[in-house]
C-alpha atoms as a PDB file:
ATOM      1  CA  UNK A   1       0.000   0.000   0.000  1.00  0.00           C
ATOM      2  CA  UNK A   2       0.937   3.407  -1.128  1.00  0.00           C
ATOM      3  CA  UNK A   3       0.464   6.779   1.087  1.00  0.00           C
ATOM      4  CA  UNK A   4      -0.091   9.743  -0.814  1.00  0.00           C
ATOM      5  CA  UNK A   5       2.164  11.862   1.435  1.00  0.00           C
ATOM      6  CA  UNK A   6       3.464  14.713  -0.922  1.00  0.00           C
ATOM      7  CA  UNK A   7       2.803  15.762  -4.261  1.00  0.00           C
ATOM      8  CA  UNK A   8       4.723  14.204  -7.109  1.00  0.00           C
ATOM      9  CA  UNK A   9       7.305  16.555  -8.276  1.00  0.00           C
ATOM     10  CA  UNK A  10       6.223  16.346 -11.630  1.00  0.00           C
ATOM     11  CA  UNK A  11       3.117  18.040 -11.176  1.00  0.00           C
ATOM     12  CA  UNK A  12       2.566  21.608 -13.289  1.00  0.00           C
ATOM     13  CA  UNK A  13      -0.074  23.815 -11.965  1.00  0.00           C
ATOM     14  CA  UNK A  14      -0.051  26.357 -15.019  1.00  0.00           C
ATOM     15  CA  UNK A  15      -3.013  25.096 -16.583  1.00  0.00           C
ATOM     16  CA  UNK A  16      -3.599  27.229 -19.902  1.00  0.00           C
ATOM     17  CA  UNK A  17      -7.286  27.133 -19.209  1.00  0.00           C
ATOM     18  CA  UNK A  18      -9.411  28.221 -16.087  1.00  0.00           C
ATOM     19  CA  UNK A  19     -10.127  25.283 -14.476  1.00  0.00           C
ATOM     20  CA  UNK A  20     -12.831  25.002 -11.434  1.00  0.00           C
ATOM     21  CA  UNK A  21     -11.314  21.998  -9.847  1.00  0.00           C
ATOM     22  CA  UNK A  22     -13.072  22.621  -6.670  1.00  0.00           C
ATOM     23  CA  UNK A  23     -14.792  19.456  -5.473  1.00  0.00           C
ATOM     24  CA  UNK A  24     -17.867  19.603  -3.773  1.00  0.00           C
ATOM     25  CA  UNK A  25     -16.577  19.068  -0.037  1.00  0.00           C
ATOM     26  CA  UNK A  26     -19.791  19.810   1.687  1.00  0.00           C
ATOM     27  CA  UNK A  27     -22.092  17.588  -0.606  1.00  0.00           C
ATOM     28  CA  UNK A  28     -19.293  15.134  -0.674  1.00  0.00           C
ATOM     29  CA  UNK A  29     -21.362  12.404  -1.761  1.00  0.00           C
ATOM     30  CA  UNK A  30     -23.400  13.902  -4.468  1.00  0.00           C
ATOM     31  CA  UNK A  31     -22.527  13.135  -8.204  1.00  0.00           C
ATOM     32  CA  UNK A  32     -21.635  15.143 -10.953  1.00  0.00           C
ATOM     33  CA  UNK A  33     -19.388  16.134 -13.533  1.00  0.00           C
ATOM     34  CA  UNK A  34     -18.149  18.880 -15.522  1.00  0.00           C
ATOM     35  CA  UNK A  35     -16.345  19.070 -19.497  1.00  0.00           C
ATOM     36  CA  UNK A  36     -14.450  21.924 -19.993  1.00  0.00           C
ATOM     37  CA  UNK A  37     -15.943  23.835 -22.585  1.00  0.00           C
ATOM     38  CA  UNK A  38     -12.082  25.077 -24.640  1.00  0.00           C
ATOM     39  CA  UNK A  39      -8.682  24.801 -23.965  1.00  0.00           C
ATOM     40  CA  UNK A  40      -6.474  22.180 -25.805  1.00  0.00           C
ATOM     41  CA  UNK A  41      -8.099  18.566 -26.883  1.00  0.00           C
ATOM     42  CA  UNK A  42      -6.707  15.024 -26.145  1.00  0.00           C
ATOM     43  CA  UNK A  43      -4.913  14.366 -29.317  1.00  0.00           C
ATOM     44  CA  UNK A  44      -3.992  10.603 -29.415  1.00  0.00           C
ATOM     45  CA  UNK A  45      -6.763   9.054 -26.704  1.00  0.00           C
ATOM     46  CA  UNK A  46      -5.369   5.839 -26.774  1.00  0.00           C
ATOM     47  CA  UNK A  47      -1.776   7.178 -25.638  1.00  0.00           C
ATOM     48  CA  UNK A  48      -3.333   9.339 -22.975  1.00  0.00           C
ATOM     49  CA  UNK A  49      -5.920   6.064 -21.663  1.00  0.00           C
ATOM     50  CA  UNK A  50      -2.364   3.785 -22.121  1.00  0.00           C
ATOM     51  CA  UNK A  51      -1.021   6.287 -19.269  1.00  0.00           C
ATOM     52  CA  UNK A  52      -4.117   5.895 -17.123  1.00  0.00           C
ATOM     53  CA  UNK A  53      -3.479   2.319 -17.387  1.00  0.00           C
ATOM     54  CA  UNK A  54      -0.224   2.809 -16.353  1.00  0.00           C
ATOM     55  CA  UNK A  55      -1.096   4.837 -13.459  1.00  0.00           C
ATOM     56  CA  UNK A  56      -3.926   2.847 -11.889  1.00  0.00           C
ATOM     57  CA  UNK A  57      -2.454  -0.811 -12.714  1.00  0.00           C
ATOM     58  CA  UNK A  58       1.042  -0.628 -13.223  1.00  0.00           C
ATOM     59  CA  UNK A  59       3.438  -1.437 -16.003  1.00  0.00           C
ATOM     60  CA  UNK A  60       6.391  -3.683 -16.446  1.00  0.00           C
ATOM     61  CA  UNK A  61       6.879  -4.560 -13.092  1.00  0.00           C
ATOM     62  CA  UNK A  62       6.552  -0.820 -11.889  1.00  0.00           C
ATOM     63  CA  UNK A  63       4.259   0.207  -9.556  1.00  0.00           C
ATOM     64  CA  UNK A  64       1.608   2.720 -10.922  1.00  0.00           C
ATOM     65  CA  UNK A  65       1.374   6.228  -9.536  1.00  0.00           C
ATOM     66  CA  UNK A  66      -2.220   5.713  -8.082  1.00  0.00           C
ATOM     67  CA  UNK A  67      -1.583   1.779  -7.922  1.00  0.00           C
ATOM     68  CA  UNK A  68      -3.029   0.602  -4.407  1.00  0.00           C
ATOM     69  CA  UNK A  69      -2.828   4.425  -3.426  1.00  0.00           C
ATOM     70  CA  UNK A  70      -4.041   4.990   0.046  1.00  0.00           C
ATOM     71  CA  UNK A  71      -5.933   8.737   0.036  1.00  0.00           C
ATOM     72  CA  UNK A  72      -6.586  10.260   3.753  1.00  0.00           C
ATOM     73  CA  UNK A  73      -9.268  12.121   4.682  1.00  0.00           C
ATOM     74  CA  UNK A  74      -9.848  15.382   2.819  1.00  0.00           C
ATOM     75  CA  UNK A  75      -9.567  17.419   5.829  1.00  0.00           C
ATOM     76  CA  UNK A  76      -5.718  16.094   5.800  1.00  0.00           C
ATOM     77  CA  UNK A  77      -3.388  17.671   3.523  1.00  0.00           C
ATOM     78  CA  UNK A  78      -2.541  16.909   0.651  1.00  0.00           C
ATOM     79  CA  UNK A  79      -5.758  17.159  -0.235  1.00  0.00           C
ATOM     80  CA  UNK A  80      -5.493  15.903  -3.454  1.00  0.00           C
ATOM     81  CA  UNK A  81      -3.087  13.617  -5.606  1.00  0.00           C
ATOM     82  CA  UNK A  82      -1.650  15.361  -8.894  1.00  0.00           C
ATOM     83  CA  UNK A  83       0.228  13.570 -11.448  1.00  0.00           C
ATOM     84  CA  UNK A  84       1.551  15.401 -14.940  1.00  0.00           C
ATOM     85  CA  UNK A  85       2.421  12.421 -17.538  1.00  0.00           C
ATOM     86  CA  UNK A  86       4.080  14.292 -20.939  1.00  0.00           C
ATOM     87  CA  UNK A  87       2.374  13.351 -24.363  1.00  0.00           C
ATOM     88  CA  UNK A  88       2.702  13.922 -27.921  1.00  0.00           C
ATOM     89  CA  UNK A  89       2.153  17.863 -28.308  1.00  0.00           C
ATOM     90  CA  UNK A  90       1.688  18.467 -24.442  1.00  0.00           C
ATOM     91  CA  UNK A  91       1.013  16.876 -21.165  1.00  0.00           C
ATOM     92  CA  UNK A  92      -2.253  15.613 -18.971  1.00  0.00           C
ATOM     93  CA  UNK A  93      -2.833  16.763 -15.306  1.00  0.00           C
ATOM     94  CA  UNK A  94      -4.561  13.990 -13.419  1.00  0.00           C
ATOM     95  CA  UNK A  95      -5.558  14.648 -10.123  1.00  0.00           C
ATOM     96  CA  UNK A  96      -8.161  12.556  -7.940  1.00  0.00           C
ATOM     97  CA  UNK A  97      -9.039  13.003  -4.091  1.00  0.00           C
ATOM     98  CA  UNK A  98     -10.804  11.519  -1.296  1.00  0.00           C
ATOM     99  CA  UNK A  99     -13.520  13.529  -0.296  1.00  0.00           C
ATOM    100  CA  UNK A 100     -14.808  11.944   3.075  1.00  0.00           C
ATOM    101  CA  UNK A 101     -13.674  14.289   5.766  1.00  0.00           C
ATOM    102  CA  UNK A 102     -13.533  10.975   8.136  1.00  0.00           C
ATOM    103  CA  UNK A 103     -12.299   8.202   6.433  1.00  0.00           C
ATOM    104  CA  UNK A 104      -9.151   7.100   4.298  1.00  0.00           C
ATOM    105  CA  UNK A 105      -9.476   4.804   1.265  1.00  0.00           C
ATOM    106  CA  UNK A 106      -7.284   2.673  -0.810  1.00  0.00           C
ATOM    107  CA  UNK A 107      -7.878   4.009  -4.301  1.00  0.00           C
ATOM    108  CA  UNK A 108      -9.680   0.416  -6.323  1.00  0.00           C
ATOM    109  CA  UNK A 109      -7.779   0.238  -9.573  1.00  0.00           C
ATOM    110  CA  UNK A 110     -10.434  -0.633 -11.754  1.00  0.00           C
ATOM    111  CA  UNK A 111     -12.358   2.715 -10.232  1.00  0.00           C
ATOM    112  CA  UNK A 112      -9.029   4.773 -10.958  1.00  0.00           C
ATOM    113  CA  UNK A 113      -8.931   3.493 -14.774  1.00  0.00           C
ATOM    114  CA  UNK A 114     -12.817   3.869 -14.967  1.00  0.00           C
ATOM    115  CA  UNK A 115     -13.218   7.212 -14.054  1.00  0.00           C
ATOM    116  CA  UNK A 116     -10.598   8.887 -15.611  1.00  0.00           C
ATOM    117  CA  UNK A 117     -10.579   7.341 -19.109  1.00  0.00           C
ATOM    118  CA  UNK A 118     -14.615   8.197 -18.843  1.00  0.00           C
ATOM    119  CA  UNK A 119     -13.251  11.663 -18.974  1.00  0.00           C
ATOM    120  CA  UNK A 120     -11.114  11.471 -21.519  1.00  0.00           C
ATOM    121  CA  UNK A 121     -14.259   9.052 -23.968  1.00  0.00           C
ATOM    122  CA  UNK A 122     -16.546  12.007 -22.822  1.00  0.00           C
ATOM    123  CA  UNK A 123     -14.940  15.488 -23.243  1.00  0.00           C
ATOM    124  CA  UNK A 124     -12.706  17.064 -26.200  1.00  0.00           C
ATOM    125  CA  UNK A 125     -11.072  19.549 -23.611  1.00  0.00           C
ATOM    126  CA  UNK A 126     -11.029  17.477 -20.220  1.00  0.00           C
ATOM    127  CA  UNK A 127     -12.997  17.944 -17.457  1.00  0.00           C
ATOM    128  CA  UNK A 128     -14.018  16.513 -13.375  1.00  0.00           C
ATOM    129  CA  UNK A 129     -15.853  13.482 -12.455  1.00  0.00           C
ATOM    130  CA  UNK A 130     -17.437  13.653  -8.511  1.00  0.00           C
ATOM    131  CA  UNK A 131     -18.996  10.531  -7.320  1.00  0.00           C
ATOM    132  CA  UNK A 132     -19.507   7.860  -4.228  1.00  0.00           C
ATOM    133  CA  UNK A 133     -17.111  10.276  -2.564  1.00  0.00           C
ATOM    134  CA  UNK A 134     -14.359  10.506  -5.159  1.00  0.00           C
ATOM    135  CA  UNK A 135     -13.111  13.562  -7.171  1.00  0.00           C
ATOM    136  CA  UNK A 136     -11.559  12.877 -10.457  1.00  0.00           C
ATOM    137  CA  UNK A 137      -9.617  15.605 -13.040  1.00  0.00           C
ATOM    138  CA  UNK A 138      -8.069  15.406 -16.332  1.00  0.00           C
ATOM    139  CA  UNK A 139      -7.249  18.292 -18.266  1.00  0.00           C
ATOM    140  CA  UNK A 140      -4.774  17.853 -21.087  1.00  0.00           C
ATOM    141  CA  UNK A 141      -2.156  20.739 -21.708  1.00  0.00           C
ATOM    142  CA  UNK A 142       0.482  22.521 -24.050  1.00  0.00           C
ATOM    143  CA  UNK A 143       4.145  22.113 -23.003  1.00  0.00           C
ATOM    144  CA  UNK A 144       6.027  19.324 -21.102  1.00  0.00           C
ATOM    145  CA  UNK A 145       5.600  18.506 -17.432  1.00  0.00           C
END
C-alpha cells in the first residue's frame, strides 16, 4: 500500500485554461461532472488512456502512480493527488481526491482506470468526475511537465 504523502514533483499547476477543480466538499457524496468547454483537446486518446493504465495498474513490473494508493481524509493535507504524464504535443494533469472528511481509502484500480478514461471518452477539452465520494480531473495541456 501506497500513502499519498506529498505531491509528485512532476506536477505543473499552469493550466492554460481556467479550471474550477473545486470538489464539492460539503455535498461530498453527491454526483456530478463537468467538461471543460475550450482549452487544448486530447490528441492521441489511446496514448493518454495507455497512461491511465499505467497509473492505476502498473506497467512492467513498476508500480503505478495511483496503484493501491491509500488517500486520507480530505480534511488532511494533501488534499489531493496530482500527477503530470508528458504526451505527444503536451502533457495531462490527473488529479483525484478523497472527499470523506472521516475516512481514508485505498484508491480500487479498476475505479481509478474507470473514471478517468470516462473523462477522456466524454470530453474534447477534459474535465471533473465527482462521485460515491471521489473527485476525479483530467485536463490535457500545451508544453512538457
Amino acid at each position: 500500500m501506497v500513502c499519498i504523502k506529498s505531491i509528485a514533483a512532476a506536477v505543473v499547476l499552469n493550466a492554460v485554461v481556467l479550471v474550477n477543480a473545486n470538489p464539492d466538499t460539503k455535498n461530498w457524496g453527491a454526483s456530478w461532472s463537468e467538461a471543460y468547454t475550450f482549452g487544448n483537446e486530447w490528441g492521441d486518446k489511446d496514448a493518454v488512456k495507455q497512461h491511465i493504465e499505467n497509473a492505476c495498474y502498473g506497467y512492467n513490473g513498476n508500480r503505478g502512480f495511483y496503484q493501491d494508493a491509500y488517500f486520507q481524509p480530505w480534511n488532511q493535507f494533501p488534499f489531493s493527488s496530482k500527477l503530470c504524464v508528458n504526451i505527444v504535443g503536451g502533457h495531462v494533469n490527473f488529479e483525484i481526491a478523497n472527499l470523506n472528511p472521516n475516512a481514508g481509502f485505498t484508491l480500487a484500480k479498476r475505479d481509478c482506470k474507470k473514471r478517468l478514461s470516462d473523462i477522456v471518452d466524454s470530453t474534447r477539452y477534459g474535465g471533473e468526475w465527482q462521485g460515491s465520494g471521489w473527485w476525479y480531473r483530467a485536463d490535457p495541456n500545451q508544453g512538457r511537465c
